[in-house]
C-alpha atoms as a PDB file:
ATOM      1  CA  UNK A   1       0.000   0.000   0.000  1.00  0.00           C
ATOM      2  CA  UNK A   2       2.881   2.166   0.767  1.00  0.00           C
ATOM      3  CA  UNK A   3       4.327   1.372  -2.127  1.00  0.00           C
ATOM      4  CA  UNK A   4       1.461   2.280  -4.403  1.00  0.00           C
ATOM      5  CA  UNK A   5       1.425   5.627  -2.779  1.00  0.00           C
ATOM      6  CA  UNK A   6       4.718   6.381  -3.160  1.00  0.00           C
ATOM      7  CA  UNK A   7       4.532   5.599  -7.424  1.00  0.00           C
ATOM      8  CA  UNK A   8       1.505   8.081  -7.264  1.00  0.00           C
ATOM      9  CA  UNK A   9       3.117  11.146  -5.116  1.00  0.00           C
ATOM     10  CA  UNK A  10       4.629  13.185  -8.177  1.00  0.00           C
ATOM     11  CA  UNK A  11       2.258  12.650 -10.323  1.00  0.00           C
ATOM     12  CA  UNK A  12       0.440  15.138 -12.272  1.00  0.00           C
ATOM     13  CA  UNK A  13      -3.671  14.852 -12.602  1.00  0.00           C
ATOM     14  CA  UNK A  14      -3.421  14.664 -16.448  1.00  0.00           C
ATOM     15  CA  UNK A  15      -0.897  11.670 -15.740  1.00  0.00           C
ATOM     16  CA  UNK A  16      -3.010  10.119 -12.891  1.00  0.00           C
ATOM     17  CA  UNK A  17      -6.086   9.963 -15.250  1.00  0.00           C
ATOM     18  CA  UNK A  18      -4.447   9.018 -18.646  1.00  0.00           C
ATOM     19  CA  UNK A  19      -2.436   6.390 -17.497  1.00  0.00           C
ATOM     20  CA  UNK A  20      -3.938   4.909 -14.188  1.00  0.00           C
ATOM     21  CA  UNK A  21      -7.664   5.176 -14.543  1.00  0.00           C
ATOM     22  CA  UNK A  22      -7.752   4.934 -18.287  1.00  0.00           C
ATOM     23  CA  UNK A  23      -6.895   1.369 -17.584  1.00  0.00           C
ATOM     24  CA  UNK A  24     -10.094   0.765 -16.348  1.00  0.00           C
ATOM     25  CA  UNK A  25     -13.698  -0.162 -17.640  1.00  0.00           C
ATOM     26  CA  UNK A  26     -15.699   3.004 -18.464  1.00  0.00           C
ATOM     27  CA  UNK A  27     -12.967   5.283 -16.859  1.00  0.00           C
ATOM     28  CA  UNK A  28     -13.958   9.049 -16.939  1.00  0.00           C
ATOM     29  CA  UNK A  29     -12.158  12.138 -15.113  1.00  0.00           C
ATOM     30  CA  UNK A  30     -11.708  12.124 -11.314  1.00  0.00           C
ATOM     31  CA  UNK A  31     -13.561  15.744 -11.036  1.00  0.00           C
ATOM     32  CA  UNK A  32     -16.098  13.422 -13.531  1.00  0.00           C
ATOM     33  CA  UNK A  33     -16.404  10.613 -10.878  1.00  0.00           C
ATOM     34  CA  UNK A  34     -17.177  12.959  -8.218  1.00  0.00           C
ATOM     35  CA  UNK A  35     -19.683  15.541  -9.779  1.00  0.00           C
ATOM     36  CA  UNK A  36     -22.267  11.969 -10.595  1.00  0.00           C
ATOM     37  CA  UNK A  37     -22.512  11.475  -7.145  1.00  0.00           C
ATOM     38  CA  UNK A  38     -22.525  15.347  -6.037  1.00  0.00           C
ATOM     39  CA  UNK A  39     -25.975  15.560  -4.447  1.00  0.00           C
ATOM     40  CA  UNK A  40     -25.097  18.999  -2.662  1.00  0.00           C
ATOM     41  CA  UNK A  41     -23.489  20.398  -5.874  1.00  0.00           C
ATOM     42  CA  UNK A  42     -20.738  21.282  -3.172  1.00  0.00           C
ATOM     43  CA  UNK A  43     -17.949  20.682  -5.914  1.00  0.00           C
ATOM     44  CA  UNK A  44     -15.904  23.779  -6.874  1.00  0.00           C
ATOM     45  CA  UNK A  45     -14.303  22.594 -10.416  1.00  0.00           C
ATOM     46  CA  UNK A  46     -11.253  24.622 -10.097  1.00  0.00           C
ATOM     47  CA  UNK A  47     -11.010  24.218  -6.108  1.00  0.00           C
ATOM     48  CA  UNK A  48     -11.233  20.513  -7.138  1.00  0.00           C
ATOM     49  CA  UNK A  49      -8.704  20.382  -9.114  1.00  0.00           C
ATOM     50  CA  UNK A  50      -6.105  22.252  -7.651  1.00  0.00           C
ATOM     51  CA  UNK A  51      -6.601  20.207  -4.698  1.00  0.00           C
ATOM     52  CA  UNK A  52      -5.748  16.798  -6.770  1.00  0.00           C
ATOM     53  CA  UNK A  53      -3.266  18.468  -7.549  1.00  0.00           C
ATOM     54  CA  UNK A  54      -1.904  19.453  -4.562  1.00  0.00           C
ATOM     55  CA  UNK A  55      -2.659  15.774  -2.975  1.00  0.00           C
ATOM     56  CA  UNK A  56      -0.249  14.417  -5.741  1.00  0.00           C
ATOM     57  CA  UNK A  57       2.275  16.611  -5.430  1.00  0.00           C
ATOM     58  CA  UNK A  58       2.577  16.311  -1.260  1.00  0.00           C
ATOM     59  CA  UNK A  59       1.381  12.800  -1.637  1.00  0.00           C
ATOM     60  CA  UNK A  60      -1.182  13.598   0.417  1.00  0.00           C
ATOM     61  CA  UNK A  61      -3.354  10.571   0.652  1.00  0.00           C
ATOM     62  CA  UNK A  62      -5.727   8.276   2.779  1.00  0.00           C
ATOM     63  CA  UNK A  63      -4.591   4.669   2.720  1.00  0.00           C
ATOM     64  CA  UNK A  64      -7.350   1.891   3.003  1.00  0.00           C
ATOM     65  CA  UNK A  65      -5.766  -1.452   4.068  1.00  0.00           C
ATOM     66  CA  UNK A  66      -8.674  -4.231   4.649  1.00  0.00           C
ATOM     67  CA  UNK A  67      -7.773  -7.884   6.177  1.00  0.00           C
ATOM     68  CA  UNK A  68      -9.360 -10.736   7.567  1.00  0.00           C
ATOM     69  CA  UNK A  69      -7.362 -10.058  10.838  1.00  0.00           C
ATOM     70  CA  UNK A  70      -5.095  -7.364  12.032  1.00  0.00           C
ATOM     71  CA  UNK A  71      -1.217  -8.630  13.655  1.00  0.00           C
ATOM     72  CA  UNK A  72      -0.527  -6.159  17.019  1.00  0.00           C
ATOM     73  CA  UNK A  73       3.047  -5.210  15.235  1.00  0.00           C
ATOM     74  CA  UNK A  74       0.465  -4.225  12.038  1.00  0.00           C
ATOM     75  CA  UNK A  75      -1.651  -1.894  14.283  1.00  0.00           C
ATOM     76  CA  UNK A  76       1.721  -0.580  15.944  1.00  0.00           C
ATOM     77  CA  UNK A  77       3.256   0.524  12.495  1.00  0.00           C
ATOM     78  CA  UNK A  78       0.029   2.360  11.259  1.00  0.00           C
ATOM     79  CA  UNK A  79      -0.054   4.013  14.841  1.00  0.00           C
ATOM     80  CA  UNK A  80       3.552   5.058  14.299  1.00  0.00           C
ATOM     81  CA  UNK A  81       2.916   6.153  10.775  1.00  0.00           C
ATOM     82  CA  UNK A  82       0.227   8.235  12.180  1.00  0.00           C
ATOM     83  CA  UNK A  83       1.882   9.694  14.594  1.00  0.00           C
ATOM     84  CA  UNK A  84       5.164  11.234  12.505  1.00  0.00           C
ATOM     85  CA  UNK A  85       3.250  12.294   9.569  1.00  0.00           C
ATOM     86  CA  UNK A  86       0.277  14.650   8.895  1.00  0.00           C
ATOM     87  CA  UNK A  87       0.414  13.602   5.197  1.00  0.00           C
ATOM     88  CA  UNK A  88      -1.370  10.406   5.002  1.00  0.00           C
ATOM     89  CA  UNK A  89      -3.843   9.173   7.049  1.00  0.00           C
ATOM     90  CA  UNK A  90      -4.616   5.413   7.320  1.00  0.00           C
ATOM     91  CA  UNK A  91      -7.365   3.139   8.069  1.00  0.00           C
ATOM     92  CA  UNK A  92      -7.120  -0.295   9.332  1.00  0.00           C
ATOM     93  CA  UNK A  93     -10.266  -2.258   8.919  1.00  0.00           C
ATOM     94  CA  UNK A  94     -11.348  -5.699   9.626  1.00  0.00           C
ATOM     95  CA  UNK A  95     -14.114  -7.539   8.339  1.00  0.00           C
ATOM     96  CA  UNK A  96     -15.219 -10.753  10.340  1.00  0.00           C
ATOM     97  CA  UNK A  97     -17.977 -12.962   8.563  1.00  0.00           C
ATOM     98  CA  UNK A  98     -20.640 -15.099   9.733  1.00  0.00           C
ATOM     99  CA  UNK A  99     -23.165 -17.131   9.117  1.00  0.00           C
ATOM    100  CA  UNK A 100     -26.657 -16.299   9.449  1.00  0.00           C
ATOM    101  CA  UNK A 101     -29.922 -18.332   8.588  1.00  0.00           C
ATOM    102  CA  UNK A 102     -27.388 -19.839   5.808  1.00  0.00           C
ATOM    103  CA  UNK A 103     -26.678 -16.490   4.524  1.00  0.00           C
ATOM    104  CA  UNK A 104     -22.875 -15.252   5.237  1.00  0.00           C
ATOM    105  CA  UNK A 105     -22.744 -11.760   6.767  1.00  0.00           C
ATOM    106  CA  UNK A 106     -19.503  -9.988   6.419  1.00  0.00           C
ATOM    107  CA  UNK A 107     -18.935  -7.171   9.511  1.00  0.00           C
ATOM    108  CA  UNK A 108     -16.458  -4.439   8.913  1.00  0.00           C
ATOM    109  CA  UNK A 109     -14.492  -3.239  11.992  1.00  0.00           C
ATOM    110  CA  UNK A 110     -12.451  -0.062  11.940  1.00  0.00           C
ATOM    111  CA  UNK A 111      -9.242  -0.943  14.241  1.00  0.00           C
ATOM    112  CA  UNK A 112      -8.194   2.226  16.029  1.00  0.00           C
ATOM    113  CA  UNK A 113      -4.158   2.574  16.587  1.00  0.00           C
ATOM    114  CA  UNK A 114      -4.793   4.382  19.881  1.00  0.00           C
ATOM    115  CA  UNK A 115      -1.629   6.629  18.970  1.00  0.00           C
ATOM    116  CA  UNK A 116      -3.492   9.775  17.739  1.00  0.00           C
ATOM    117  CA  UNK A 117      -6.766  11.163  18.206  1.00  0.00           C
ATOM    118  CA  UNK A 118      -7.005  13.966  15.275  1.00  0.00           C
ATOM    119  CA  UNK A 119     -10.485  15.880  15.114  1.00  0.00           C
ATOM    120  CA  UNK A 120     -11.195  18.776  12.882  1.00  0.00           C
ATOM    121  CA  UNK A 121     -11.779  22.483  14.803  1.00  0.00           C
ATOM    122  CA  UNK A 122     -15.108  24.149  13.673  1.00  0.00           C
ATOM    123  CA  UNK A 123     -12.952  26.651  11.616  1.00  0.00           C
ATOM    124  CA  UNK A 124     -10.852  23.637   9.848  1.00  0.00           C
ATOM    125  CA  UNK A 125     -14.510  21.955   8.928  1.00  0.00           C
ATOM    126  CA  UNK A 126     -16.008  25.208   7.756  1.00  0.00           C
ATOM    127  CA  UNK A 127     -12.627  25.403   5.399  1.00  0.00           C
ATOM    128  CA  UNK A 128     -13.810  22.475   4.245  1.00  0.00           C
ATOM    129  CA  UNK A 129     -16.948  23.213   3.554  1.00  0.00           C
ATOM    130  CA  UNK A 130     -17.817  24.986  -0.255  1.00  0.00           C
ATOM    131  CA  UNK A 131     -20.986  26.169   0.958  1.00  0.00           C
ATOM    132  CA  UNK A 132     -23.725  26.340   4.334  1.00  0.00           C
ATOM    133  CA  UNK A 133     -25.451  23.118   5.440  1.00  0.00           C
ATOM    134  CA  UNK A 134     -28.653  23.976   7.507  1.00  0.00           C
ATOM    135  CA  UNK A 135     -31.716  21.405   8.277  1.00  0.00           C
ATOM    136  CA  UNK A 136     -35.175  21.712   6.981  1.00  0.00           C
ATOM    137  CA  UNK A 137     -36.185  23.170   4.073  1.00  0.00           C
ATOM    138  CA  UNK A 138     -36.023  27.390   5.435  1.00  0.00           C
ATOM    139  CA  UNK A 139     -32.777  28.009   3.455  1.00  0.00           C
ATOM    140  CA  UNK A 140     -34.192  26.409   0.379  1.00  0.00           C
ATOM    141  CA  UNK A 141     -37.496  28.571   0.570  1.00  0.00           C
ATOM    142  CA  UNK A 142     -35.263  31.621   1.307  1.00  0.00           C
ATOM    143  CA  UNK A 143     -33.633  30.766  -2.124  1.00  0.00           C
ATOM    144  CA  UNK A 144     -37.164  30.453  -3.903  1.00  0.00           C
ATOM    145  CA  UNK A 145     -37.198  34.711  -3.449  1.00  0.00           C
ATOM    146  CA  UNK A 146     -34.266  35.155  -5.906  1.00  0.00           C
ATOM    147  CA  UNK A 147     -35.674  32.635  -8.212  1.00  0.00           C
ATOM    148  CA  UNK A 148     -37.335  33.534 -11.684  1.00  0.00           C
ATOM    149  CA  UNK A 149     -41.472  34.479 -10.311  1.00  0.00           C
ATOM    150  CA  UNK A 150     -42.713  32.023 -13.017  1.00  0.00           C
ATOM    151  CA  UNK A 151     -40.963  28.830 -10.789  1.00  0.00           C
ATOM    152  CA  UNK A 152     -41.561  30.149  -7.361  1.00  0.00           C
ATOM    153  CA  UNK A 153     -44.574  28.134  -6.786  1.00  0.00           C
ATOM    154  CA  UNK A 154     -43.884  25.414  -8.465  1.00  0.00           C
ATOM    155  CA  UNK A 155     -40.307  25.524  -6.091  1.00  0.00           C
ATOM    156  CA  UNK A 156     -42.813  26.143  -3.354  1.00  0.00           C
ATOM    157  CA  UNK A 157     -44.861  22.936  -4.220  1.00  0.00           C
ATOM    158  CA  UNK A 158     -41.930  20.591  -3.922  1.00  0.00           C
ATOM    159  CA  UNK A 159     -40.521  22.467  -0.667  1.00  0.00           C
ATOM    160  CA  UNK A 160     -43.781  21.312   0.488  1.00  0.00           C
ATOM    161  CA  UNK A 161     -43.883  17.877  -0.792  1.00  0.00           C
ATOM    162  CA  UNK A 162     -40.267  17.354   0.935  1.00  0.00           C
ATOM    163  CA  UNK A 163     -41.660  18.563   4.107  1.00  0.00           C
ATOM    164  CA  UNK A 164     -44.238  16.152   4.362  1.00  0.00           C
ATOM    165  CA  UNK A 165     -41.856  13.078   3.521  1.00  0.00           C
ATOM    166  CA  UNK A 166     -39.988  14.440   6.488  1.00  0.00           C
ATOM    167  CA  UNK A 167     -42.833  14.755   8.881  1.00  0.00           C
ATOM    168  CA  UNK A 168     -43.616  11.066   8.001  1.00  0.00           C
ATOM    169  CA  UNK A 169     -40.209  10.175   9.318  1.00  0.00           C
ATOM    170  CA  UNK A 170     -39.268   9.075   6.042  1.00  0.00           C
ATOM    171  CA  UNK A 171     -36.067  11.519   5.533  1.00  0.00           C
ATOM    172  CA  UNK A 172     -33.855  13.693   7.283  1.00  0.00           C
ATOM    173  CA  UNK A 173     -34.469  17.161   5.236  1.00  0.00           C
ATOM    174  CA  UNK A 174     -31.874  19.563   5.017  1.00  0.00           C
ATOM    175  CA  UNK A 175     -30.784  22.648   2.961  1.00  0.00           C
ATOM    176  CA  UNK A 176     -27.512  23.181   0.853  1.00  0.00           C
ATOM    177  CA  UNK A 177     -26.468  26.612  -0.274  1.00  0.00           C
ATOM    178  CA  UNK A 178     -23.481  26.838  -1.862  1.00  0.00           C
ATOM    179  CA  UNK A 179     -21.078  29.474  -3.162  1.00  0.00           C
ATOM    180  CA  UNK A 180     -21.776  28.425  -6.770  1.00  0.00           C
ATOM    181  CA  UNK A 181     -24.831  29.718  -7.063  1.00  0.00           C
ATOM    182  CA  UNK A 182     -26.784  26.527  -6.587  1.00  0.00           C
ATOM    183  CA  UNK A 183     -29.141  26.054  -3.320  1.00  0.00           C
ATOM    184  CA  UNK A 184     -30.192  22.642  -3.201  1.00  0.00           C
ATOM    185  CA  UNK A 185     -33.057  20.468  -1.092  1.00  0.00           C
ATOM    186  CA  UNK A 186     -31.904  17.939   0.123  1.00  0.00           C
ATOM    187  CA  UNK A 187     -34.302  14.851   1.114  1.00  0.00           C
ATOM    188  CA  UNK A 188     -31.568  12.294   2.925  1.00  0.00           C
ATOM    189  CA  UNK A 189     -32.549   8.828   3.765  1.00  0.00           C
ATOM    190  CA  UNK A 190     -31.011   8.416   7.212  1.00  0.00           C
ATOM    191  CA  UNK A 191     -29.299   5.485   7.021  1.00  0.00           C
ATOM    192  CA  UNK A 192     -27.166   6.534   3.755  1.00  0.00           C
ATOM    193  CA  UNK A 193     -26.959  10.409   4.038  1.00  0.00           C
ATOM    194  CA  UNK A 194     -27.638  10.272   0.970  1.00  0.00           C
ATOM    195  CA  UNK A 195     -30.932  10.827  -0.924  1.00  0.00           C
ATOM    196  CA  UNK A 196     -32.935   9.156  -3.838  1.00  0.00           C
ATOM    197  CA  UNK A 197     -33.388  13.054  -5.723  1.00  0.00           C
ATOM    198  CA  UNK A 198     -32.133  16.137  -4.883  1.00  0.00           C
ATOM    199  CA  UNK A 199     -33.894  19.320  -5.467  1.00  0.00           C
ATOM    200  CA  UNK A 200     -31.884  22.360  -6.701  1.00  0.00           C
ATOM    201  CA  UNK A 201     -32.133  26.076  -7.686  1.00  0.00           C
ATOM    202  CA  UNK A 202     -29.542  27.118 -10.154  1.00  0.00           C
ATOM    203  CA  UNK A 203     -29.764  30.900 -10.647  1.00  0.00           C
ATOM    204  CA  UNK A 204     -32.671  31.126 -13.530  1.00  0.00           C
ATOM    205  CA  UNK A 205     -33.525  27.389 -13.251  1.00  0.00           C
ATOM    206  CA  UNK A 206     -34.427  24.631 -11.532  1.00  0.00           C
ATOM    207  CA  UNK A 207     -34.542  20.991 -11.252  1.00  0.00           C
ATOM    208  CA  UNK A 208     -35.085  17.797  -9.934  1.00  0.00           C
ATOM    209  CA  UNK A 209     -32.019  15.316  -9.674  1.00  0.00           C
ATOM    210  CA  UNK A 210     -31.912  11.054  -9.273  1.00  0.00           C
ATOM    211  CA  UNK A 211     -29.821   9.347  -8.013  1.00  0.00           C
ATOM    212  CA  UNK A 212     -29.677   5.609  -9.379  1.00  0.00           C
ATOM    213  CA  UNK A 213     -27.494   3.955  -6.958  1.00  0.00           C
ATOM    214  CA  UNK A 214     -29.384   4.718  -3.868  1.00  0.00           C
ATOM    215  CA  UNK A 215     -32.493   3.733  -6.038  1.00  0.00           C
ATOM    216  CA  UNK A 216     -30.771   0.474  -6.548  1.00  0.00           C
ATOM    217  CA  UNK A 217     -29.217  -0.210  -3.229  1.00  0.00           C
ATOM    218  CA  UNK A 218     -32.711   0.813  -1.510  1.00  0.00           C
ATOM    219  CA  UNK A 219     -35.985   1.279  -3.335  1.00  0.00           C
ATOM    220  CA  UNK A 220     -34.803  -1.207  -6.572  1.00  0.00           C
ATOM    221  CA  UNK A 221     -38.564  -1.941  -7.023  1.00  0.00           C
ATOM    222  CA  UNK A 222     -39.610   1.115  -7.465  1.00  0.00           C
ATOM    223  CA  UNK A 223     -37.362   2.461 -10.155  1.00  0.00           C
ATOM    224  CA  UNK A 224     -39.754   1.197 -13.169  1.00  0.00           C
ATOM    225  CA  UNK A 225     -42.678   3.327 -11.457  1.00  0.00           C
ATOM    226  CA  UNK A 226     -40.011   6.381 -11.178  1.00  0.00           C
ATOM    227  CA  UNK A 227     -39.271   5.986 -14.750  1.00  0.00           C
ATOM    228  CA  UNK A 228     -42.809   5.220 -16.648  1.00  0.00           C
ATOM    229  CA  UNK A 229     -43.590   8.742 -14.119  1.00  0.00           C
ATOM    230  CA  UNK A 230     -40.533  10.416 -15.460  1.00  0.00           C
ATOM    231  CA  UNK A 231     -41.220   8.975 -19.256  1.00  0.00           C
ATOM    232  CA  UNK A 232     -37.314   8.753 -19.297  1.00  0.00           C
ATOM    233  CA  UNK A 233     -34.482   6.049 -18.203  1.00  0.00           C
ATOM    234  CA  UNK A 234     -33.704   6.868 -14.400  1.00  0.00           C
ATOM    235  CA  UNK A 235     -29.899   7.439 -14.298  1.00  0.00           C
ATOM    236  CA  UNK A 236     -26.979   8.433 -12.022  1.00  0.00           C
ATOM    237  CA  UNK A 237     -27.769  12.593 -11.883  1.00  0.00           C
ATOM    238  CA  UNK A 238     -30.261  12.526 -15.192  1.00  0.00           C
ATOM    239  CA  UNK A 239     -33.010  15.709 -14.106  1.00  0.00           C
ATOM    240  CA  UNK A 240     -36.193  16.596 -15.297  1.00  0.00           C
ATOM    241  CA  UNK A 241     -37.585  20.007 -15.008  1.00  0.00           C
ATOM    242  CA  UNK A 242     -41.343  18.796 -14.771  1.00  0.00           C
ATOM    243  CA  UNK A 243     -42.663  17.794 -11.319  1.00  0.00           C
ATOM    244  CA  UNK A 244     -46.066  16.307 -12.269  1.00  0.00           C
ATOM    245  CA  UNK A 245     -47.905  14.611  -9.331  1.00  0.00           C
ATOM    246  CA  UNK A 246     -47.603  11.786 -10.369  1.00  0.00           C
ATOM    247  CA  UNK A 247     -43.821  11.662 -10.332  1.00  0.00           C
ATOM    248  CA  UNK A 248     -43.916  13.018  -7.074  1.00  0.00           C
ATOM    249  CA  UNK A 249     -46.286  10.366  -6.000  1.00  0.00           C
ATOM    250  CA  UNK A 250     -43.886   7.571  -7.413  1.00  0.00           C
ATOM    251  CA  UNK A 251     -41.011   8.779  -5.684  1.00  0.00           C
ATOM    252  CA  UNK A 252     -42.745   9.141  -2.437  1.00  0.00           C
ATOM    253  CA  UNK A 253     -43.739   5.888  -3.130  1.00  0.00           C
ATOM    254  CA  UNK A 254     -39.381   4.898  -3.609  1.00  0.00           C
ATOM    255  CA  UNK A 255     -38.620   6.999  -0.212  1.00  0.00           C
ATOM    256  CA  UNK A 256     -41.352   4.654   1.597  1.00  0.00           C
ATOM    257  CA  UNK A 257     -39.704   1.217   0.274  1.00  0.00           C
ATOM    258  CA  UNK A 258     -36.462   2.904   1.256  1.00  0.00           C
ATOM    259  CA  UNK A 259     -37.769   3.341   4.576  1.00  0.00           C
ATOM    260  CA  UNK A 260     -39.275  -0.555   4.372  1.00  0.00           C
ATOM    261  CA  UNK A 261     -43.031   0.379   4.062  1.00  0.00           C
ATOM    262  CA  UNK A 262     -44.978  -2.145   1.326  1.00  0.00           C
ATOM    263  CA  UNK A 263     -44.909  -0.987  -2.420  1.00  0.00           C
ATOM    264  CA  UNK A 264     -47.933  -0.772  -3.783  1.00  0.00           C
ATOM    265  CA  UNK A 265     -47.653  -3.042  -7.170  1.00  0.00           C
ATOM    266  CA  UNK A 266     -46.404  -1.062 -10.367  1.00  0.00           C
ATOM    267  CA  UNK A 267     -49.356  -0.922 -12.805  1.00  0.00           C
ATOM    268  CA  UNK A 268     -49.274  -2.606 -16.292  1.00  0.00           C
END
């Protein structure tokens, strides 16, 4: 693993894409792979990219090593390593599996050194940060103001609609406004942080976003509902700029299977 880092530091991006992750199936950009699963629309192109850049150059990275079992001089070495070096942080993890009812369960375990305890200050997170994070939906109605008066009640409409999947307990709801422009409704399904659309406000438009691998890994049975609704292919980030009820009732209907309510049959 060390190894592998050390042939990346010095790298350039244009070298880390063309000749690392153009070996792959389907390979596209790293800014690319991030933006399709940019729900918050958080991503700064230029920010991004500098910082790549910067993380190849310092050989800044974090290192991901995952075992069956971890050896006491392992764990000593990547307590060491974090210890001497602000440059790379490591995880050690784990993963135990069992058997259960015949089906084998596999348990990931994050395996703490105990050498360093490194938390980020409020002013190192809000560095982070490319924008404000607030819950509910009061930032994203605030937004609806500067927005074209021809959308503002439609953008009103679906405010509304995420409200009430959040007063059924069926999402965490928050607000994104970021320093791009783009404020963006956020309906999160608790146990992913991550939601099945994302509502955003883009100076003079608007739109609704999906998300096809948290359809997939949570409400896979209602995608062909989501799609006759949308009258398009449901795919990673594909929009529509059309909220008809019906849509709205079809991905209500997703958020509930998500949440492990019964699917009403998809009509034929």
């Amino acid at each position: 693993m060390l190894s592998y880092a050390g042939y990346l530091q010095g790298l350039d991006p244009e070298q880390l894409e063309s000749e690392i992750l153009a070996r792959q199936p389907a390979a596209a950009s790293v800014l690319a792979a991030v933006e399709a699963d940019d729900q918050q629309h958080a991503v700064d192109p230029a920010a991004f990219r500098q910082g790549l850049a910067r993380s190849l150059a310092e050989g800044s990275f974090r290192l991901v090593i995952v075992l069956d079992s971890a050896p006491d001089e392992m764990v000593q070495v990547v307590g060491y390593l974090q210890s001497v070096t602000d440059k790379i942080d490591i995880d050690l993890v784990t993963v135990t599996a069992y058997d259960v009812g015949g089906s084998q369960v596999l348990v990931p375990q994050r395996v703490d050194p105990g050498r360093r305890v490194r938390e980020l200050s409020d002013a190192q997170v809000d560095a982070r940060q490319s924008g404000t994070l607030s819950a509910g939906s009061a930032e994203f109605r605030a937004a609806i103001t500067d927005a074209p008066a021809s959308s503002r009640e439609t953008l009103g409409r679906l405010a509304d609609w995420a409200d009430a999947l959040d007063r059924e307990g069926l999402v965490k709801l928050v607000s994104f406004r970021g320093r791009q422009g783009i404020t963006t409704l956020l309906p999160r399904l608790a146990a992913d942080n991550a939601g099945l659309v994302s509502i955003a406000i883009d100076n003079r438009t608007s739109y609704m976003q999906f998300w096809r691998s948290v359809f997939e890994r949570r409400a896979p049975r209602s995608i062909a509902a989501v799609q006759a609704a949308l009258g398009a292919e449901l795919r990673q980030g594909n929009s529509t700029h059309s909220f008809p009820e019906p849509l709205l009732e079809a991905v209500t209907h997703a958020y509930r299977e998500a949440a492990g309510y019964t699917v009403p049959p998809t009509r034929r």
